[in-house]
C-alpha atoms as a PDB file:
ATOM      1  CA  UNK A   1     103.671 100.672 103.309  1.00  0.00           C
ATOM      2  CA  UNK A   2     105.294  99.103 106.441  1.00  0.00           C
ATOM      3  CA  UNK A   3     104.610 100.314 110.174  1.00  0.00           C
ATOM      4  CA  UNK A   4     107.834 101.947 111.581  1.00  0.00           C
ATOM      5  CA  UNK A   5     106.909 100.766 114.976  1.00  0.00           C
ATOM      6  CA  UNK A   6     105.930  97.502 116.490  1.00  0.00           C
ATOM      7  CA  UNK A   7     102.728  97.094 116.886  1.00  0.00           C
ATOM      8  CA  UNK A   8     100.784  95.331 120.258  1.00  0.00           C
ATOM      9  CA  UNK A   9     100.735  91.417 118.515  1.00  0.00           C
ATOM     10  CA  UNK A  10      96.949  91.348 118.992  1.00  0.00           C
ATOM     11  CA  UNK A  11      94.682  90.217 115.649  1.00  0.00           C
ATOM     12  CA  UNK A  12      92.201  91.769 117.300  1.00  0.00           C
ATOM     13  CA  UNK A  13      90.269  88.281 117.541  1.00  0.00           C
ATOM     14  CA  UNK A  14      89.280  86.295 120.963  1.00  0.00           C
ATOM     15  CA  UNK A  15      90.899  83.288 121.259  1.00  0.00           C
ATOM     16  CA  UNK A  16      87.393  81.451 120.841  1.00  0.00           C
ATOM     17  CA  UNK A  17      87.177  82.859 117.370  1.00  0.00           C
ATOM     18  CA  UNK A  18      90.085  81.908 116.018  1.00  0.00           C
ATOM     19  CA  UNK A  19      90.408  79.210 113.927  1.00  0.00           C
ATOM     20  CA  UNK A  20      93.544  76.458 113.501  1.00  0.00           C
ATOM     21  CA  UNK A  21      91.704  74.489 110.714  1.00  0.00           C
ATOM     22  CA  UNK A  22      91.831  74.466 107.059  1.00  0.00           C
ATOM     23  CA  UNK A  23      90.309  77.405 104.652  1.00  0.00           C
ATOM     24  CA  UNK A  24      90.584  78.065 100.889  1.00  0.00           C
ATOM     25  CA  UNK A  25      91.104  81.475  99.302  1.00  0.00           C
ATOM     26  CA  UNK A  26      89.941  82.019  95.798  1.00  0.00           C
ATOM     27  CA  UNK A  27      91.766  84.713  94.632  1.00  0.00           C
ATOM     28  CA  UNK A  28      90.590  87.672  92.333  1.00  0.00           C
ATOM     29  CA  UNK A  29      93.452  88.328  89.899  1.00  0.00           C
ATOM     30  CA  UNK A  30      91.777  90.200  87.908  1.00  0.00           C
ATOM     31  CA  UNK A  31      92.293  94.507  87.900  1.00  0.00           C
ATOM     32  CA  UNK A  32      89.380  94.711  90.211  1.00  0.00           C
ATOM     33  CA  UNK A  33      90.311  92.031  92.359  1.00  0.00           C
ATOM     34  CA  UNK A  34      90.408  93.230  96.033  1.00  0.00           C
ATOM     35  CA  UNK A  35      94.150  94.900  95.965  1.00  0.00           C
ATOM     36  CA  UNK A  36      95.847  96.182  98.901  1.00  0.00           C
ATOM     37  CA  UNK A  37      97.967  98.795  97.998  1.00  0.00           C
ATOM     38  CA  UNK A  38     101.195  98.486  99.014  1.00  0.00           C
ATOM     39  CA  UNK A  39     104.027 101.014  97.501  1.00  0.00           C
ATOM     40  CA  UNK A  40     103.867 102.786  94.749  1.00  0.00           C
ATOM     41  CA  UNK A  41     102.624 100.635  91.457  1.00  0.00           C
ATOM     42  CA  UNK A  42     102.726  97.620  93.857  1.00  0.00           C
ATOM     43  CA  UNK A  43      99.437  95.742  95.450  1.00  0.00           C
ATOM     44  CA  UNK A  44      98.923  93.014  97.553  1.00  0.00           C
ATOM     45  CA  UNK A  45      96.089  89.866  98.201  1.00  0.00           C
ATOM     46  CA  UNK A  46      96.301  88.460 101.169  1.00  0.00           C
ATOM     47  CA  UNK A  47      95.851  85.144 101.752  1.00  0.00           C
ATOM     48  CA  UNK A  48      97.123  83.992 105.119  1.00  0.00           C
ATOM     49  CA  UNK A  49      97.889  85.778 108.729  1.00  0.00           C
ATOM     50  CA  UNK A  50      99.883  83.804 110.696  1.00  0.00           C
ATOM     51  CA  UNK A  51      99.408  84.953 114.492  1.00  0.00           C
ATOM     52  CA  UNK A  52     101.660  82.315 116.086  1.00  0.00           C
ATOM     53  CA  UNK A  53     105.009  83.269 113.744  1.00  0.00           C
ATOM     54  CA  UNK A  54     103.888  86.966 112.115  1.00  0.00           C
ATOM     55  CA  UNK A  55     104.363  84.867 108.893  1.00  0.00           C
ATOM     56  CA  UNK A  56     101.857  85.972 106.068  1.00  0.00           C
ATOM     57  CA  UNK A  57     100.979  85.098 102.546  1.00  0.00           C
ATOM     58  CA  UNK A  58     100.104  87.557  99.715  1.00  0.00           C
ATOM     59  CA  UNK A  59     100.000  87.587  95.935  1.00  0.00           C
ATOM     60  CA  UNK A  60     101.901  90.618  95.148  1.00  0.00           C
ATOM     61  CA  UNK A  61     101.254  92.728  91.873  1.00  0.00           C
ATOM     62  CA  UNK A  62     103.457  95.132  90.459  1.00  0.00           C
ATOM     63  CA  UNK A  63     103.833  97.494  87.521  1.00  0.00           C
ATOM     64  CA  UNK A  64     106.717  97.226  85.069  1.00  0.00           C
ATOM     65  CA  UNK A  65     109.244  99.468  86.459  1.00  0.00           C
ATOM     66  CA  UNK A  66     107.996  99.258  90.047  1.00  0.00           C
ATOM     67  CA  UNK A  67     110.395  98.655  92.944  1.00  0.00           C
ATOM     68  CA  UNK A  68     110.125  98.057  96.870  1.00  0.00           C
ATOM     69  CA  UNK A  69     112.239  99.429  99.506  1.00  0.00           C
ATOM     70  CA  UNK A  70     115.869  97.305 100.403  1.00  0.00           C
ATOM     71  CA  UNK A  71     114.907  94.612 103.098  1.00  0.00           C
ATOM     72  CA  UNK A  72     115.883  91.599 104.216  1.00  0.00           C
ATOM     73  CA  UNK A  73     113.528  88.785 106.646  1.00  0.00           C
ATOM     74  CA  UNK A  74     114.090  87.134 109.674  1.00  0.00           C
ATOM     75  CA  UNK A  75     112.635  84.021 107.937  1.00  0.00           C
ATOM     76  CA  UNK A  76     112.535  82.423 105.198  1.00  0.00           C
ATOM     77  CA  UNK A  77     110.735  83.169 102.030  1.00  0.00           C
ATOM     78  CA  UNK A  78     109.179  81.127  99.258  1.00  0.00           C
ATOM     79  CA  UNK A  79     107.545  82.894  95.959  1.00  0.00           C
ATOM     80  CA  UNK A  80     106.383  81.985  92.831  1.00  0.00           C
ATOM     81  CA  UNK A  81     106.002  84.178  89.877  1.00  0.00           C
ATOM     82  CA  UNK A  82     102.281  83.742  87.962  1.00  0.00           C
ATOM     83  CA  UNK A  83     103.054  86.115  85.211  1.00  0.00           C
ATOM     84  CA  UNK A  84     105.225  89.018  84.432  1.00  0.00           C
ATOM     85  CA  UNK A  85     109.182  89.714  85.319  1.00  0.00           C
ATOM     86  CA  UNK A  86     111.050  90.641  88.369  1.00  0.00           C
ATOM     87  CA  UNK A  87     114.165  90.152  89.860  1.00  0.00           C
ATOM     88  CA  UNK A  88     116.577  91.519  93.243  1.00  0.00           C
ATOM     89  CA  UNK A  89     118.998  94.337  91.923  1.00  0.00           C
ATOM     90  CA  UNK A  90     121.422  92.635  94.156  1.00  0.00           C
ATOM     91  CA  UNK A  91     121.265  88.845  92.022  1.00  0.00           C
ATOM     92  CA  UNK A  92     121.507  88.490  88.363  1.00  0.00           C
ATOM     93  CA  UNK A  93     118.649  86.580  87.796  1.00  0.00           C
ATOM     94  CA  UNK A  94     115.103  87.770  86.609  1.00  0.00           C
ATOM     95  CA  UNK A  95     112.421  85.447  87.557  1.00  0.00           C
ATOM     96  CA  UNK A  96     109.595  84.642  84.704  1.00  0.00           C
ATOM     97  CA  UNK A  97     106.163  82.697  84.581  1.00  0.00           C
ATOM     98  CA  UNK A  98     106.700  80.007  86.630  1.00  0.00           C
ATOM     99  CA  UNK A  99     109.878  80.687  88.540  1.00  0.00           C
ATOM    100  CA  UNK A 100     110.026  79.649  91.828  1.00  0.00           C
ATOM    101  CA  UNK A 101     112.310  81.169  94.432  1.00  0.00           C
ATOM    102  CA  UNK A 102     113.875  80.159  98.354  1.00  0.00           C
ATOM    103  CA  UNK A 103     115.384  82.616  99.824  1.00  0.00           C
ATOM    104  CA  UNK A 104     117.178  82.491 102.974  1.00  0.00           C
ATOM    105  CA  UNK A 105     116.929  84.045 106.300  1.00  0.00           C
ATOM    106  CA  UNK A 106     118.758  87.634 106.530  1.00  0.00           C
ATOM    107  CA  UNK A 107     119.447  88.386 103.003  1.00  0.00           C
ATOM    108  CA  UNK A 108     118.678  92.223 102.076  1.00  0.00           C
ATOM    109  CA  UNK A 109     117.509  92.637  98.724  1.00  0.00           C
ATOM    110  CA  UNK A 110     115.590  95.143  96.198  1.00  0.00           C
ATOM    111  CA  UNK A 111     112.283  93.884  94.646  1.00  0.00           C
ATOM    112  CA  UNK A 112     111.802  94.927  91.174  1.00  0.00           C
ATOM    113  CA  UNK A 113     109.398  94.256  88.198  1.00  0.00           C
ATOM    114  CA  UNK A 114     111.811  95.123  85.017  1.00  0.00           C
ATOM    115  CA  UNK A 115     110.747  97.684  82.889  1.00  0.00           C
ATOM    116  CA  UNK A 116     110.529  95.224  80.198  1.00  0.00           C
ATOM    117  CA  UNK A 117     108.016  93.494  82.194  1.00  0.00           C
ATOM    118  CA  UNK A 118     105.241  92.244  79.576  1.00  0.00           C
ATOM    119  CA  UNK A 119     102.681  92.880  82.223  1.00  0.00           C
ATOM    120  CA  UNK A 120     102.465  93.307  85.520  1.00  0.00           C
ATOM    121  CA  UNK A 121     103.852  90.769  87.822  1.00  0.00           C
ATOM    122  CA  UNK A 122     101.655  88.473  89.587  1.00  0.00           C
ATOM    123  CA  UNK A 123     103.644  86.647  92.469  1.00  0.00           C
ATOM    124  CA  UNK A 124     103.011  84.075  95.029  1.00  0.00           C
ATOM    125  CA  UNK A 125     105.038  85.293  98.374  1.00  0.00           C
ATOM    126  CA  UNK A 126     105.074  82.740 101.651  1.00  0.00           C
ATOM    127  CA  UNK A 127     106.631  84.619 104.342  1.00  0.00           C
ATOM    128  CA  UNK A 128     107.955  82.874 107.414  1.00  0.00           C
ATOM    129  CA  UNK A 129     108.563  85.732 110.199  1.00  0.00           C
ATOM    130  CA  UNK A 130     108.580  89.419 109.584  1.00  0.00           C
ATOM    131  CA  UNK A 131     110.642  91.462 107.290  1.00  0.00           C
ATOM    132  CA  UNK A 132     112.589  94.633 107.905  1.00  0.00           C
ATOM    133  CA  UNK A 133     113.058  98.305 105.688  1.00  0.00           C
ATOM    134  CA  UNK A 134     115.974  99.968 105.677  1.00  0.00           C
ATOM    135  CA  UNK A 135     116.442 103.036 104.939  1.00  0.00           C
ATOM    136  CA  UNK A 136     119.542 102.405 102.155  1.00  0.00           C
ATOM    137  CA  UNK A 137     121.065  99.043 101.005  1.00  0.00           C
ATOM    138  CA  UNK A 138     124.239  99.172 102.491  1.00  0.00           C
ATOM    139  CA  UNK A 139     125.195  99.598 106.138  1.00  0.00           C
ATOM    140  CA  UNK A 140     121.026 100.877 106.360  1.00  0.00           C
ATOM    141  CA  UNK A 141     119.489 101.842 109.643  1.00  0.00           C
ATOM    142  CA  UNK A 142     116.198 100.571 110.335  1.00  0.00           C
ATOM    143  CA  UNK A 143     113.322 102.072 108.465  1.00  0.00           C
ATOM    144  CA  UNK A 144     110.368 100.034 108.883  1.00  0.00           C
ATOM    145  CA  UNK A 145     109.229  97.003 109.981  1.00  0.00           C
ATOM    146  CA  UNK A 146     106.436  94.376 108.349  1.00  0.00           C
ATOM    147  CA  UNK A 147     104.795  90.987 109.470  1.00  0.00           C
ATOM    148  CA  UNK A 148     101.323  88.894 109.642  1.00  0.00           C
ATOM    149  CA  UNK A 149      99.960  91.722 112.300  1.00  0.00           C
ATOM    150  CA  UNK A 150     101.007  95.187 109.966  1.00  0.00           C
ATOM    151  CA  UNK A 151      99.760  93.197 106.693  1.00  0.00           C
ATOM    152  CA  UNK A 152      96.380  92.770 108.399  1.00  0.00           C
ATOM    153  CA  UNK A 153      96.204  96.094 109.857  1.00  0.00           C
ATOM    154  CA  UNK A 154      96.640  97.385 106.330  1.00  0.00           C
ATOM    155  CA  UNK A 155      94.099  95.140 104.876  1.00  0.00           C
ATOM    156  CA  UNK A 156      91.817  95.921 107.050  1.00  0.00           C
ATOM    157  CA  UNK A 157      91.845  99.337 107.199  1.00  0.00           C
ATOM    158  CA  UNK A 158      92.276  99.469 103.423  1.00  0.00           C
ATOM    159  CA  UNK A 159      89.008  96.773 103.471  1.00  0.00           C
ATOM    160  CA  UNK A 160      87.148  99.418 105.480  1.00  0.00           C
ATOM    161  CA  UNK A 161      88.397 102.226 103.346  1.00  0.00           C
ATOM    162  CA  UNK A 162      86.799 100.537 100.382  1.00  0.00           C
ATOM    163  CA  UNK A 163      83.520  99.262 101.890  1.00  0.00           C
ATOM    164  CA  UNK A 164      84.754  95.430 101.352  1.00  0.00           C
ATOM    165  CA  UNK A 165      83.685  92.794 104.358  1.00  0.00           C
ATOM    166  CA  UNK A 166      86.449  93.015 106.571  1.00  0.00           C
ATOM    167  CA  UNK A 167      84.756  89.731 108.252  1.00  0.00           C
ATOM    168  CA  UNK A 168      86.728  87.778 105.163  1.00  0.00           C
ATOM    169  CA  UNK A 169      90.456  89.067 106.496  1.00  0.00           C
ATOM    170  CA  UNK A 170      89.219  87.491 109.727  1.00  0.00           C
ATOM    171  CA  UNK A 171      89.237  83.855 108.228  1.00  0.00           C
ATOM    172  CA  UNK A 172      92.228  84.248 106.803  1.00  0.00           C
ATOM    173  CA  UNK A 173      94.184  84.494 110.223  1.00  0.00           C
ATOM    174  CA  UNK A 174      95.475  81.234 111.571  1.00  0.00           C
END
């Protein structure tokens, strides 16, 4: 889960080992695909760690009926659902295979894969800037706080944890 404080803004990488070019990521999407976990029922696959912005890019995974904490970002946010159903509690939308969604700046919302879900949710999330937790959806005091630098941390120690090659988070930062 998120980092309740802020953390140093280092990746941890010299300056001569950090690179500005272009990668791919090939994605494992599969159960035993390297998954981050995240909140309860809810994983993550990182694919970008943005150390000039604290922007990041994950494919997120949930389990019908599994929810996030209320948050909102300081940026913007682009996702696109792969498979399964989700939606905000606070829209009336659900999003399906192959919904794409902007959201703006400052909105809070509550991530949720419906019950009804026919599988787990697969979705594509670009985050510009970091996001905040708070602690309840209305009139909610800071909670916790997430961006490029926590999401590594977390995938790195979770890489460790596992016995994965943390070297590959590494090429992911830009």
């Amino acid at each position: 889960m998120a980092i309740t404080a802020f953390n140093d803004m280092s990746d941890g990488l010299e300056p001569q080992r950090r690179n500005r070019g272009h990668y791919i990521v090939n994605t494992n999407l599969s159960d035993d695909g390297p998954w981050v976990p995240y909140a309860d029922g809810v994983w993550v696959q990182p694919c970008s760690f943005n150390v000039t912005t604290g922007g990041f890019t994950v494919i997120l995974k949930g389990l019908p009926g599994a929810k996030l904490g209320v948050h909102y970002h300081v940026g913007t946010v682009r996702g696109y659902t792969i498979q399964g159903n989700w939606r905000y509690l606070e829209h009336d939308w659900i999003a399906k295979p192959g919904t794409f969604i902007y959201e703006p700046a400052g909105e809070a919302h509550t991530l949720v894969v419906t019950e009804d879900s026919p599988e787990p949710a697969l979705i594509l999330f670009i985050v510009e800037g970091g996001l905040v937790y708070l602690d309840r959806g209305v009139n909610g005091a800071f909670a916790a706080y997430e961006d490029g630098f926590s999401a590594l941390e977390l995938s790195r120690k979770y890489y460790r944890e596992a016995g994965l090659d943390v070297g590959q988070l590494d090429q992911l930062i830009r």
